[in-house]
Protein backbone atom coordinates (compact mmCIF):
# COMPACT_ATOMS: atom_id res chain seq x y z
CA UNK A 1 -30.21 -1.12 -11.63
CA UNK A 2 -31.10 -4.49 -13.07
CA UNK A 3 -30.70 -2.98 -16.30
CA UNK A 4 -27.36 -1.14 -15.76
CA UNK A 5 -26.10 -4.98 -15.13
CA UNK A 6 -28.01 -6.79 -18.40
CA UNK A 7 -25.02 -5.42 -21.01
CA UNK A 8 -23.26 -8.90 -21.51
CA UNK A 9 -20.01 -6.56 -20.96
CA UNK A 10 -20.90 -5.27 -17.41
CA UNK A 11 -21.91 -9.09 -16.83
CA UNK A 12 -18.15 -9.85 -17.08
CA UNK A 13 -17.42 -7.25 -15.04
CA UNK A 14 -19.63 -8.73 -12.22
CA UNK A 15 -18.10 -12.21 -12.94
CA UNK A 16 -14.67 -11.21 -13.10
CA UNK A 17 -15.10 -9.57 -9.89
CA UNK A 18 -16.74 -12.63 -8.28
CA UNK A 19 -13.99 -14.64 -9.39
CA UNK A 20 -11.24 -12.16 -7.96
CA UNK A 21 -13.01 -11.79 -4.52
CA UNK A 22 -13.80 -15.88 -4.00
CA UNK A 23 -9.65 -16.05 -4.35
CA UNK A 24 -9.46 -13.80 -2.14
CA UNK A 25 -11.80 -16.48 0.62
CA UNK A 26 -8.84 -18.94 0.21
CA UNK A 27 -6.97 -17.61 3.19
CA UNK A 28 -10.03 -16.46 4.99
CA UNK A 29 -11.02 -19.95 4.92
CA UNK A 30 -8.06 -21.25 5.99
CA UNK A 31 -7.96 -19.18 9.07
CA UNK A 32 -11.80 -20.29 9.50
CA UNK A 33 -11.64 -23.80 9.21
CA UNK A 34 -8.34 -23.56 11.64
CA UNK A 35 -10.55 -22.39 14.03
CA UNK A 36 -13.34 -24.60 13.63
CA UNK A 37 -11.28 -27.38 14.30
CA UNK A 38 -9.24 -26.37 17.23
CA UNK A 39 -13.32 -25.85 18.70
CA UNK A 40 -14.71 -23.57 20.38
CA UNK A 41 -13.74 -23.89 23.94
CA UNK A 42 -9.91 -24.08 23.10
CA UNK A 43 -10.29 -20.96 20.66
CA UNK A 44 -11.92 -18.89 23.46
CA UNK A 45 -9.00 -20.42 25.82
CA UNK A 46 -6.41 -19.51 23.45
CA UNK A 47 -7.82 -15.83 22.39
CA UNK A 48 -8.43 -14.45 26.23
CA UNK A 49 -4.81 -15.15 27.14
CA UNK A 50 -2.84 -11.99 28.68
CA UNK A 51 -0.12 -12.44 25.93
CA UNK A 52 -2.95 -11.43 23.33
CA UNK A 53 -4.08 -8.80 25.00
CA UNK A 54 -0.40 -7.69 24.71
CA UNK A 55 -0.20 -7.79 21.16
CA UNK A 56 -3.34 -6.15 21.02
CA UNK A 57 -2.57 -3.55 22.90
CA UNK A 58 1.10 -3.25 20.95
CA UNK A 59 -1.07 -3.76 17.44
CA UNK A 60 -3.95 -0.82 18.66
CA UNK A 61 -1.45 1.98 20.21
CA UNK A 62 0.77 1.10 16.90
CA UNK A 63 -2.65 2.06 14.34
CA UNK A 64 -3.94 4.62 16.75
CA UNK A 65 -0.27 6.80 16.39
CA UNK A 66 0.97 5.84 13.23
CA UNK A 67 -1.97 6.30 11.17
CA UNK A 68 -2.78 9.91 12.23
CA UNK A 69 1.17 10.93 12.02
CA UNK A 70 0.93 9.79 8.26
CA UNK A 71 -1.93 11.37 7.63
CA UNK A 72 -0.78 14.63 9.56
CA UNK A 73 3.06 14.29 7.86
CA UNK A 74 1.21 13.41 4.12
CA UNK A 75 -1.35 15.93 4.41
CA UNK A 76 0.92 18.41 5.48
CA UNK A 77 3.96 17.91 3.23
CA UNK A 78 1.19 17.75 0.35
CA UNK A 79 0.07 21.41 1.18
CA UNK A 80 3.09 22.83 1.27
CA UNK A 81 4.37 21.36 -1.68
CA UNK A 82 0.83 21.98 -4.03
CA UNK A 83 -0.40 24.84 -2.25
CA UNK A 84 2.17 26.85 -0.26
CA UNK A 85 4.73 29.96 -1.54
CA UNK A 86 7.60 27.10 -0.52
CA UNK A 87 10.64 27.36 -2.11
CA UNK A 88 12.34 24.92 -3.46
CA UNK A 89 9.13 22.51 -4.01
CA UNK A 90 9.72 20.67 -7.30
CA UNK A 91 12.63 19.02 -5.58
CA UNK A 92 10.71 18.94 -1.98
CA UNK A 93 7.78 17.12 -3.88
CA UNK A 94 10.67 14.85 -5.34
CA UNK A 95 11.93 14.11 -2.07
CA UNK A 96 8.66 13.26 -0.22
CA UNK A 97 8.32 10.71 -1.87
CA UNK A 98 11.81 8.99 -2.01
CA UNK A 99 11.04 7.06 0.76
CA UNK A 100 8.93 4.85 -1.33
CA UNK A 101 12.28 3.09 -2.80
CA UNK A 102 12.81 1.66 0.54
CA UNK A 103 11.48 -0.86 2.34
CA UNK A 104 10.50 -0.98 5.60
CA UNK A 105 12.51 -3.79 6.73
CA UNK A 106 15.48 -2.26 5.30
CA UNK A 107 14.38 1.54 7.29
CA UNK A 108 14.23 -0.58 10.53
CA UNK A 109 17.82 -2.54 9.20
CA UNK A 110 19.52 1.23 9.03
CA UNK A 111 17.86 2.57 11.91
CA UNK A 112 18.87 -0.07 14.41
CA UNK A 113 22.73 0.08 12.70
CA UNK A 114 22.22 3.86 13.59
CA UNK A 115 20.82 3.52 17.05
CA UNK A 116 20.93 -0.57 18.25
CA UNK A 117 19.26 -0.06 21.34
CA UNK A 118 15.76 1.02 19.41
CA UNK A 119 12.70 -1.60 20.15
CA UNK A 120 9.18 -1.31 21.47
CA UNK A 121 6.31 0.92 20.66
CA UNK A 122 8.41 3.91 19.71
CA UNK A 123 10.77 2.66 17.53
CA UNK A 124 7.73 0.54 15.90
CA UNK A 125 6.00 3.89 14.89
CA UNK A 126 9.28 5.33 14.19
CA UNK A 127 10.12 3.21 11.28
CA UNK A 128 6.96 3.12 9.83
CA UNK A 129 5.42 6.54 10.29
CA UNK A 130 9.13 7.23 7.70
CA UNK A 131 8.23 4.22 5.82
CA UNK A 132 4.56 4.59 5.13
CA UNK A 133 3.77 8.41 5.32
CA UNK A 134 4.28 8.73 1.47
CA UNK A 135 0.53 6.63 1.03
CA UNK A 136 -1.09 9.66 2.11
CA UNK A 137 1.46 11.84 0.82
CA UNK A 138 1.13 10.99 -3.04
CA UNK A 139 -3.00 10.76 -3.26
CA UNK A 140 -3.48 14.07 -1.40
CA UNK A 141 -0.55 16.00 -3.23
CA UNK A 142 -2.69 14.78 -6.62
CA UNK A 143 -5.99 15.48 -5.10
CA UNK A 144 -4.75 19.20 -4.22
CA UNK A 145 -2.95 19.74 -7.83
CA UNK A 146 -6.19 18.92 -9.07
CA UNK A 147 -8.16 21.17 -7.42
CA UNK A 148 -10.33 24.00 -8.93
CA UNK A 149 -8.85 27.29 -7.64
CA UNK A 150 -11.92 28.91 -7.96
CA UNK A 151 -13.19 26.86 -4.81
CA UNK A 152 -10.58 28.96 -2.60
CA UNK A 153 -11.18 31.82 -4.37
CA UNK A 154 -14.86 31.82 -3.64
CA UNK A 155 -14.39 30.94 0.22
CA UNK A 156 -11.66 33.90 0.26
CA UNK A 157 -14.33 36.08 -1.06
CA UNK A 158 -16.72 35.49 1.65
CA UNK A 159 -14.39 36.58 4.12
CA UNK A 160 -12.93 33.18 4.60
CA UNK A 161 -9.06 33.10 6.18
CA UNK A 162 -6.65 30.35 5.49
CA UNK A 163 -7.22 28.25 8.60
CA UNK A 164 -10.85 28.06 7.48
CA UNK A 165 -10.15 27.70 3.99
CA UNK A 166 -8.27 24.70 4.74
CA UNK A 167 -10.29 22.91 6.85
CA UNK A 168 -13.70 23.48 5.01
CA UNK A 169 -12.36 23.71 1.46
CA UNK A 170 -8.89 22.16 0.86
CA UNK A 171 -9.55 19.00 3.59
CA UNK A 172 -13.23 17.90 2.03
CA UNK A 173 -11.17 17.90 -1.68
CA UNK A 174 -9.42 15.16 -0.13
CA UNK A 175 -11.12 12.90 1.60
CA UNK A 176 -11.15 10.03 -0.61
CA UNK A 177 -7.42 10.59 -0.95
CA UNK A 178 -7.23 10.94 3.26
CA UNK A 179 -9.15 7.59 3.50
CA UNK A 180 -7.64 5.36 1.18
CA UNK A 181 -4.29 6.16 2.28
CA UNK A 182 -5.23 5.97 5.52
CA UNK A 183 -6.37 2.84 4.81
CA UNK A 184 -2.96 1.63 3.29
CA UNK A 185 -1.14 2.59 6.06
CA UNK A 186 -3.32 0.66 8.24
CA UNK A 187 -3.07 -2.56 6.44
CA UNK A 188 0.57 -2.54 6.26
CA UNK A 189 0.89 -1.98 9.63
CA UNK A 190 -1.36 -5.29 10.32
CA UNK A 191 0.70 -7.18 8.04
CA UNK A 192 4.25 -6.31 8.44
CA UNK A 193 6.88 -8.34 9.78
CA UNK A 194 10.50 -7.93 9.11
CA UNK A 195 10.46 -3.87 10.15
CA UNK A 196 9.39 -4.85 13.47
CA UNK A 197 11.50 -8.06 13.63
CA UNK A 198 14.33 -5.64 13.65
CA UNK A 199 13.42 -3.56 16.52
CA UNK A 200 12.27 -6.41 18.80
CA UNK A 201 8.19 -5.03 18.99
CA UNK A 202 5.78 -7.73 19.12
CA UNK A 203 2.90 -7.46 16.99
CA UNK A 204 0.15 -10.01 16.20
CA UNK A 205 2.35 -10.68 12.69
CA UNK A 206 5.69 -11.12 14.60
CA UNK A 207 3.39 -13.77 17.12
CA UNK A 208 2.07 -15.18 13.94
CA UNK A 209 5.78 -15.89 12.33
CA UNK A 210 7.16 -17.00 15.83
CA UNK A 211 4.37 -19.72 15.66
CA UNK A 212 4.14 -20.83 12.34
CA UNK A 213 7.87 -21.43 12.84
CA UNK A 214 7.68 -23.55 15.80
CA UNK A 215 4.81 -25.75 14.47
CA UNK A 216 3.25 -26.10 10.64
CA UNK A 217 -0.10 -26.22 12.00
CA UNK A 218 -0.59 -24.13 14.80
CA UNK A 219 -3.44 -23.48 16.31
CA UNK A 220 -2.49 -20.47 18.74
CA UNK A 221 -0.71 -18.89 15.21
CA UNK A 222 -4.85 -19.54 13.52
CA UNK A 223 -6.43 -17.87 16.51
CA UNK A 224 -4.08 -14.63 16.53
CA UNK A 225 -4.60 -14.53 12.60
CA UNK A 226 -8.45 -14.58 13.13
CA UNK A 227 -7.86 -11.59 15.24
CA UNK A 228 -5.77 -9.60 12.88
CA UNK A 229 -9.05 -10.39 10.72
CA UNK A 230 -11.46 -8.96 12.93
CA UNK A 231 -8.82 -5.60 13.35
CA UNK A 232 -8.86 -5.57 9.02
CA UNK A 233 -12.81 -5.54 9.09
CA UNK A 234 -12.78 -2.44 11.91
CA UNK A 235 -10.31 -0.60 9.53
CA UNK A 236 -12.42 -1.40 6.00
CA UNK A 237 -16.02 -0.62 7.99
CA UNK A 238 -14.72 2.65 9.47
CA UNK A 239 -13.28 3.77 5.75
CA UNK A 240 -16.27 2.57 4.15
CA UNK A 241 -18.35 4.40 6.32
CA UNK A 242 -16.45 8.12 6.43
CA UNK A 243 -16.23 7.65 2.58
CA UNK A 244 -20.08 7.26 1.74
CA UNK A 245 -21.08 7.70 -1.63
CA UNK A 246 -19.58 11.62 -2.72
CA UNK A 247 -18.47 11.74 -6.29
CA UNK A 248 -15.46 13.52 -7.15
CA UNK A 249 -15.22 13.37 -10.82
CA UNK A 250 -15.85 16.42 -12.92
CA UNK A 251 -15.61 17.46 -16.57
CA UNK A 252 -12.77 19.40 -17.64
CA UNK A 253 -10.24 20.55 -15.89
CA UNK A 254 -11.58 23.52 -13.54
CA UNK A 255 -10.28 26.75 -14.04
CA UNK A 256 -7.16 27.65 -16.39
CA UNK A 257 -5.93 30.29 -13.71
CA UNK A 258 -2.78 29.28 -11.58
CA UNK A 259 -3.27 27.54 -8.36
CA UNK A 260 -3.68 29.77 -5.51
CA UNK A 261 -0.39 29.61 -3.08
CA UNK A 262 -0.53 30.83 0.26
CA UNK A 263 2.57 33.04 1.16
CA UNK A 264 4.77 31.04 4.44
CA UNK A 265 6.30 34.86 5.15
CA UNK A 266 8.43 34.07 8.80
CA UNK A 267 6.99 30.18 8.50
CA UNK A 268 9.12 29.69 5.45
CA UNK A 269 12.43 29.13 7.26
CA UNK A 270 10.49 26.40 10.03
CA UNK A 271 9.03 24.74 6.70
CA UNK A 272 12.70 24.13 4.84
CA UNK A 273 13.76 22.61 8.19
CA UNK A 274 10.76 20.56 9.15
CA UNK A 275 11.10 18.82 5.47
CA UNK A 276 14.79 18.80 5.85
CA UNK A 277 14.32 17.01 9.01
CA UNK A 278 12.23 14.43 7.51
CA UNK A 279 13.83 13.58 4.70
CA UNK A 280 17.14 13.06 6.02
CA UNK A 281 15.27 11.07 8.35
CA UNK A 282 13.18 9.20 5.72
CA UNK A 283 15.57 8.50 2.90
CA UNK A 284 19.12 10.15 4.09
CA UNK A 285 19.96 8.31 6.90
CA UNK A 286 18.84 4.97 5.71
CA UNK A 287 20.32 5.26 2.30
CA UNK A 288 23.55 5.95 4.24
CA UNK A 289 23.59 3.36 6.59
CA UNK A 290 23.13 0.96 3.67
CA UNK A 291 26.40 2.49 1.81
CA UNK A 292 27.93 2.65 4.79
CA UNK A 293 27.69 -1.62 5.34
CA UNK A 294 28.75 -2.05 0.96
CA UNK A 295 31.73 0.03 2.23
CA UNK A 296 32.82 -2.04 4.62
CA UNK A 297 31.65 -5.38 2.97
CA UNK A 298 34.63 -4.24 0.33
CA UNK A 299 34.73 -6.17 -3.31
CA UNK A 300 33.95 -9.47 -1.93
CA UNK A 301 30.47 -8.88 -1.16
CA UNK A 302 29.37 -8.02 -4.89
CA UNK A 303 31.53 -11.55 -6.09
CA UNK A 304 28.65 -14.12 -4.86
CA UNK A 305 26.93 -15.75 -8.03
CA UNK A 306 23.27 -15.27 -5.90
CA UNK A 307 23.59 -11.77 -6.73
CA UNK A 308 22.64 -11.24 -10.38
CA UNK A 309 20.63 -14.08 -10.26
CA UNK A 310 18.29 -12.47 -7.41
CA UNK A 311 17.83 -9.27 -9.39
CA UNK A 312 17.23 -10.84 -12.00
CA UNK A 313 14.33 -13.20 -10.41
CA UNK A 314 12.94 -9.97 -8.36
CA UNK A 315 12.76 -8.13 -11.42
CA UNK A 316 10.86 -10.74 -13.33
CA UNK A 317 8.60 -11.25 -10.39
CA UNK A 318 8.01 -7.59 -9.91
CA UNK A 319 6.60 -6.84 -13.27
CA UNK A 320 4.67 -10.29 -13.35
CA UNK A 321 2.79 -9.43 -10.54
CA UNK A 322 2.32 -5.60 -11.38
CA UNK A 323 0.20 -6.81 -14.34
CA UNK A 324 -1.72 -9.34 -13.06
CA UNK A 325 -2.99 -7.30 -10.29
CA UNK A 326 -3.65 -4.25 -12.02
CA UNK A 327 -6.08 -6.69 -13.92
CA UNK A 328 -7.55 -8.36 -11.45
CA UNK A 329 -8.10 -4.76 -9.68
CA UNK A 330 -10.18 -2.83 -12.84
CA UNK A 331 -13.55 -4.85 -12.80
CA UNK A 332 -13.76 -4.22 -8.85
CA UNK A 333 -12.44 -0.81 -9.17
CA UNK A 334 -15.22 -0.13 -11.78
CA UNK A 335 -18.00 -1.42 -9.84
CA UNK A 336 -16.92 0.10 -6.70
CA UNK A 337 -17.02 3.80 -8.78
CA UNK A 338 -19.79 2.96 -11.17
CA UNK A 339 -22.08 0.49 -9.57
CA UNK A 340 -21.72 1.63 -5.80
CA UNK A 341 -23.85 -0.40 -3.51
CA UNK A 342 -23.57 -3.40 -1.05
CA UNK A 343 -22.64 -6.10 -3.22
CA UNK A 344 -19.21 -4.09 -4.52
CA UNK A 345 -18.64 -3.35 -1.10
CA UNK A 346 -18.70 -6.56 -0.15
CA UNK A 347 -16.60 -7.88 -3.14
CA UNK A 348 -13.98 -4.95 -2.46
CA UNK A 349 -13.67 -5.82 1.27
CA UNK A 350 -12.84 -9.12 0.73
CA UNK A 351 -9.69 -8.58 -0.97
CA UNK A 352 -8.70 -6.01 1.66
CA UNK A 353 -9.31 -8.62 4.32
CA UNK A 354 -7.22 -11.26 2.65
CA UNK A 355 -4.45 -8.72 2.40
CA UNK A 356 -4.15 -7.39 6.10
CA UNK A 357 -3.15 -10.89 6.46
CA UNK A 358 0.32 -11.47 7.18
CA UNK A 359 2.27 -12.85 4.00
CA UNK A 360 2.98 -15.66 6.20
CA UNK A 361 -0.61 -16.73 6.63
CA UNK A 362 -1.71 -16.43 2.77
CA UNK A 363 1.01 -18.43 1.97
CA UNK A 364 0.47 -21.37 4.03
CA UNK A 365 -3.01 -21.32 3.23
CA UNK A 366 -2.27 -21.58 -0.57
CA UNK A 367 0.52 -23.70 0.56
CA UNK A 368 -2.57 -26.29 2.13
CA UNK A 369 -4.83 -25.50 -0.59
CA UNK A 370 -2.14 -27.03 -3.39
CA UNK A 371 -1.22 -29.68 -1.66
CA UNK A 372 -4.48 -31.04 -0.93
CA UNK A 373 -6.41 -29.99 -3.90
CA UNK A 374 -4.11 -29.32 -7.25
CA UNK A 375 -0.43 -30.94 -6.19
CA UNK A 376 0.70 -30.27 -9.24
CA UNK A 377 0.87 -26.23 -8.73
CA UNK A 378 2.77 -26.77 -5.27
CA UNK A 379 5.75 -24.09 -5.18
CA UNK A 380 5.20 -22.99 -8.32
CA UNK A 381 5.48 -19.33 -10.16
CA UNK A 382 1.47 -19.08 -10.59
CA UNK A 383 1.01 -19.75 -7.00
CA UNK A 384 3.08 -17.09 -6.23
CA UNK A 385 1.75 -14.79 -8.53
CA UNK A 386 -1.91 -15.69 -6.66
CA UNK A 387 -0.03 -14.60 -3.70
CA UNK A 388 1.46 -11.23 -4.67
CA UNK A 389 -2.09 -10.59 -6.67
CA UNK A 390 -4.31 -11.42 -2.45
CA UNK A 391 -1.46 -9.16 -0.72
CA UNK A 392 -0.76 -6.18 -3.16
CA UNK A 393 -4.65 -5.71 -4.73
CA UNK A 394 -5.24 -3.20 -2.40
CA UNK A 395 -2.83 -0.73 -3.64
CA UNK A 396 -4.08 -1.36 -7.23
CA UNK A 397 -7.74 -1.11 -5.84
CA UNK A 398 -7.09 2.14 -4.30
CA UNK A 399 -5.56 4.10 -6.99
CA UNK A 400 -7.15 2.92 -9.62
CA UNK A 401 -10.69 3.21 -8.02
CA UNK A 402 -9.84 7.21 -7.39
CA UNK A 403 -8.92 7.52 -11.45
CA UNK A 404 -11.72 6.06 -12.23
CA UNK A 405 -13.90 8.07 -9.61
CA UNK A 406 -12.43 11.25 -11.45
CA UNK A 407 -13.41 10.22 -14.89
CA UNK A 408 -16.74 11.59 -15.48
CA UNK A 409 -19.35 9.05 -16.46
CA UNK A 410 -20.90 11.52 -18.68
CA UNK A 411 -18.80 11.76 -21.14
CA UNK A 412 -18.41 7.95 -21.66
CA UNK A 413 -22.72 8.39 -21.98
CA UNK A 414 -21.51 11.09 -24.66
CA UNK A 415 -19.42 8.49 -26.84
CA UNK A 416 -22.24 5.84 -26.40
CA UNK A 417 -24.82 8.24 -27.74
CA UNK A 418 -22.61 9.23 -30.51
CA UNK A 419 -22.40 5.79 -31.77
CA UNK A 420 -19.64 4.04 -29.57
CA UNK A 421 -20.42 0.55 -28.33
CA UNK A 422 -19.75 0.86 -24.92
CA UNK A 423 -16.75 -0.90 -24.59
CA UNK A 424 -15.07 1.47 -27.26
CA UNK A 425 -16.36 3.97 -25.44
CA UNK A 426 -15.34 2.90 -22.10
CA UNK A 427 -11.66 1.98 -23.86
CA UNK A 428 -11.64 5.25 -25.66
CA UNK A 429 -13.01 8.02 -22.66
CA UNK A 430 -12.24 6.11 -19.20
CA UNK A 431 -9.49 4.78 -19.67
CA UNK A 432 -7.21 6.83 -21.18
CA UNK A 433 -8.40 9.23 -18.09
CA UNK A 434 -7.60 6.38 -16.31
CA UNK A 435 -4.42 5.89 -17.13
CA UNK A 436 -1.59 7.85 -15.23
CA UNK A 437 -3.90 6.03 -11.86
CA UNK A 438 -3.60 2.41 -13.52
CA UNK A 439 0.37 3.13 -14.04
CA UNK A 440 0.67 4.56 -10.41
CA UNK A 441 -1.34 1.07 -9.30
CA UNK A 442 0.98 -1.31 -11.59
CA UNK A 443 4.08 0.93 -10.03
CA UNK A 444 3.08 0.22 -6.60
CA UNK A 445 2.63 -3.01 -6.82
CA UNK A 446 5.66 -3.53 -8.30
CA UNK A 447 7.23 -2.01 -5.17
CA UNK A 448 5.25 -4.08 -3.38
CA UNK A 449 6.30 -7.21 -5.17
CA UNK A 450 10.14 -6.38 -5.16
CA UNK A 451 10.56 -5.80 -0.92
CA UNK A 452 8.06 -8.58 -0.26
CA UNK A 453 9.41 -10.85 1.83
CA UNK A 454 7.75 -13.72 3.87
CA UNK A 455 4.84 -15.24 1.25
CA UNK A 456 7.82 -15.68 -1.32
CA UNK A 457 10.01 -17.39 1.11
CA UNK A 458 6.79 -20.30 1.40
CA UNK A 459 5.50 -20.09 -2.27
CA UNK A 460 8.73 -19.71 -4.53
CA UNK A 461 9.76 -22.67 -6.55
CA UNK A 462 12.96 -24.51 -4.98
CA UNK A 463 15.92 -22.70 -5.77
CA UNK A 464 14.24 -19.43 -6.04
CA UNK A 465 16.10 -16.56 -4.38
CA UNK A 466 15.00 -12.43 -4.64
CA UNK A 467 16.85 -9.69 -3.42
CA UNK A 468 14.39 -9.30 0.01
CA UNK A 469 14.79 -13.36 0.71
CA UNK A 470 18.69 -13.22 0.54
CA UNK A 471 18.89 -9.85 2.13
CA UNK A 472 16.68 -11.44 5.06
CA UNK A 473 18.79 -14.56 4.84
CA UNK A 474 22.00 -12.49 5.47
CA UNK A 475 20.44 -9.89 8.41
CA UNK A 476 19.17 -12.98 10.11
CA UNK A 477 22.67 -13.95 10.70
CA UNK A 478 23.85 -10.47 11.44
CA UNK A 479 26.03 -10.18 8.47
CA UNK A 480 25.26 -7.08 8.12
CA UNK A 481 27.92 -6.18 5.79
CA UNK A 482 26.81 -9.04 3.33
CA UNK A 483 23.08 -8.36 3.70
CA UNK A 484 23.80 -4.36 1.98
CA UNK A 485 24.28 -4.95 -1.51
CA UNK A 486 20.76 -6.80 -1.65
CA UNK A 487 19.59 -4.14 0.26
CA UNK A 488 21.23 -1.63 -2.10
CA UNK A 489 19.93 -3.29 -5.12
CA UNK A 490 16.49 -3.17 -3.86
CA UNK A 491 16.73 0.61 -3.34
CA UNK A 492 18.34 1.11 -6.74
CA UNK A 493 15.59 -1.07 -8.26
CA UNK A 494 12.61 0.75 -6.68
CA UNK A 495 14.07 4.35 -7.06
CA UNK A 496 12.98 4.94 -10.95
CA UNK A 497 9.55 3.12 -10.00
CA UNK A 498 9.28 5.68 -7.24
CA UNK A 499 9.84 8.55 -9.55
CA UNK A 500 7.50 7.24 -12.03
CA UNK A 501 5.20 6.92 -9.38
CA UNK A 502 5.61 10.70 -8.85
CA UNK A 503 5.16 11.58 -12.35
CA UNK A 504 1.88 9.61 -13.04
CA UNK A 505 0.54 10.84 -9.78
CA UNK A 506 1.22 14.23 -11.40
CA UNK A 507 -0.89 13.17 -14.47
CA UNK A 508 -3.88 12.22 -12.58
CA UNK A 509 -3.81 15.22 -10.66
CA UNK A 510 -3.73 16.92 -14.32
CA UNK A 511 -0.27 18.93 -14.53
């Protein structure tokens, strides 16, 4: 192993990595030495009150239903799409996915101008069992594209029905694809705020907000965030755990025969309205609420100068941050494929941890961190490119570590022994394998980036306005009607991305 790590090249790696992962302590340590100084008798005082056993309860039943619908909604829309007679399934596989152009804050804004009396639990999983279900959905619908046929074929020949086919063939093929976007799901869920705002449900980021809003430096808003830390290690032990150490690359691309399809036969009919259902649901209803607000806003709405200006800034800002944490994502992703073992655990984890944080929370802490250490960087555009790079990295870590995890090793060994200098060969076999998963990472980030909402309300420059900060702006004062076009804009902004999204996740999965 010591070897492996002597090439001055994979030394970079390491260092980059280090570097990446102690920016990711900043907030950690802020919600550390928060606690340290409100002492210990006062943080046990403040943690065992009933109201946090509330939001616990709220935060648990919220993971415990939501993540399982996602996975049950992605999984299943993926097999019927990749892997199912269904008709109609280059525009179904289309259409799973649309969801991704909006964001979750603007699902909960439609929803409750559909139905105002939605709040609690219910409406909580609701809204983001619609918003988040395409996480699993993307991954697995790539994993099962990419899937040997033979596999089934083999199973079918030992007698093997469909049930059992899928459940000890198709569902092992996509574990790594279950897990990680599993995973997602369950950060976001720790970290959102303004879906939930919407619909009233209290949630230990909600708490967090009210808090930090009442007081700078409050220490019941420290002790709740050191609990939404401990919740973010449960999540990143349990998928570290199921994931182990299974390799899914492998060289070529499996058999040139068509996929095998299962025939629906009488299920065919319950299929088209199940999807129907949930896409109307997903994307229809939203999308129509929104156009149904610009409609009545009339002209005057589209005449305010803030407008271009915040599509402009959001757009900037969006493809800033896509590359810079796309970057900071390859030398962990590499290690965590390539050099499995504690230490890239370790380094990987910490980025996921400082990410289930609530936008709120990162901020402030790089708000303290400037202020006290480099003043000159206070609300500035590289601070808030640090923050987009500690929130989104996870997306860019999980895609990007399964492309990588399907590029086979061996034939970057082949290019080395044929004279390549292992960065050439690395640059010339990996990653162009890699890339359709590095464009899917830099495209969700960017979606990320454009419908974030709460860090880049704290870290912006003065001045600074995006399309989710003056859509929030407007909501908060229940102008609906002015609120739409920003919330429009968004949507028409992330739509393409989405699609492009769909399209590289088609080239990792080979097609």
């Amino acid at each position: 192993m010591r070897a492996a790590f002597a090439h001055p090249g994979r030394i970079a790696i390491v260092i980059l990595a280090v570097l990446v992962s102690a920016l990711s302590l900043l907030p950690l340590g802020f919600v550390v030495v928060g606690t340290v100084s409100t002492g210990w008798d006062t943080a046990v005082a403040m943690v065992l009150r009933p109201r946090v056993g509330e939001l616990l309860s709220n935060t648990l039943l919220l993971i415990l239903i939501t993540v399982p619908l996602c996975l049950m909604i992605g999984t299943g829309g993926a097999w019927l799409v990749e892997k199912s007679h269904l008709a109609g399934r280059r525009w179904w596989a289309v259409l799973l996915a649309a969801p991704l152009a909006i964001p979750a804050f603007v699902n909960s804004y439609a929803w409750v101008s559909a139905i105002p009396s939605l709040s609690g639990l219910s409406s909580g999983v609701l809204v983001a069992t619609l918003s988040y279900y395409p996480f699993v959905y993307l991954p697995v619908a790539a994993a099962l594209s990419r899937m040997d046929p033979a596999l089934e074929e083999t199973a079918a020949v030992l007698g093997h029905g469909p049930w059992r086919r899928f459940f000890t063939v198709v569902l092992p093929q996509c574990k790594l694809s279950l897990l990680g976007g599993g995973l997602l799901v369950g950060l976001h869920l720790l970290s959102e705020y303004g879906a939930f705002a919407f619909i009233r449900f209290d949630t230990f980021t909600t708490a967090i907000y009210e808090q930090y809003q009442s007081t700078f430096n409050s220490s019941a808003a420290t002790m709740l965030a050191g609990v939404l830390v401990l919740l973010c290690l449960v999540l990143l032990l349990a998928e570290g755990g199921l994931r182990g150490k299974a390799r899914y690359a492998r060289l070529g691309t499996g058999s040139q025969a068509a996929p095998s399809r299962e025939p629906l036969g009488v299920w065919q009919l319950p299929a088209q309205l199940l999807l129907a259902a949930l896409a109307t649901a997903a994307f229809a209803l939203p999308l129509w609420q929104v156009l149904r607000w610009v409609v009545a806003g009339g002209a005057e709405v589209w005449a305010r100068p803030e407008l271009v200006n915040s599509l402009g800034t959001t757009l900037g800002y969006g493809v800033a941050g896509a590359v810079v944490t796309v970057l900071a994502s390859l030398p962990l992703s590499y290690l965590s494929v390539r050099r499995p073992g504690m230490v890239s655990k370790l380094l990987e984890g910490l980025n996921y941890v400082s990410s289930s944080m609530p936008g709120i929370v990162l901020a402030l802490a790089l708000v303290a961190v400037t202020i006290r250490a480099v003043p000159g960087l206070y609300q500035t555009s590289s601070v808030l490119l640090v923050g987009y790079l500690l929130l989104f990295i996870p997306r860019a870590l999980v895609t990007v570590r399964t492309g990588l995890a399907q590029a086979p090793p061996q034939l970057e060994e082949a290019a080395q022994s044929l004279g390549r200098r292992p960065f050439a060969a690395f640059w010339l076999v990996t990653a162009r394998l890699s890339a359709p998963a590095v464009a899917s990472a830099a495209a969700l980030v960017f979606l990320g980036v454009v419908n974030e909402l709460t860090a880049t309300l704290l870290l912006a420059p003065n001045g600074t306005r995006t399309l989710a900060s003056e859509f929030w702006s407007l909501s908060s004062e229940i102008d609906y009607a002015g609120a739409a076009p920003y919330a429009l804009l968004m949507v028409l902004l992330s739509a393409p991305v989405t699609y492009l999204l769909f399209v590289q996740s088609k080239k990792v999965a080979g097609q």
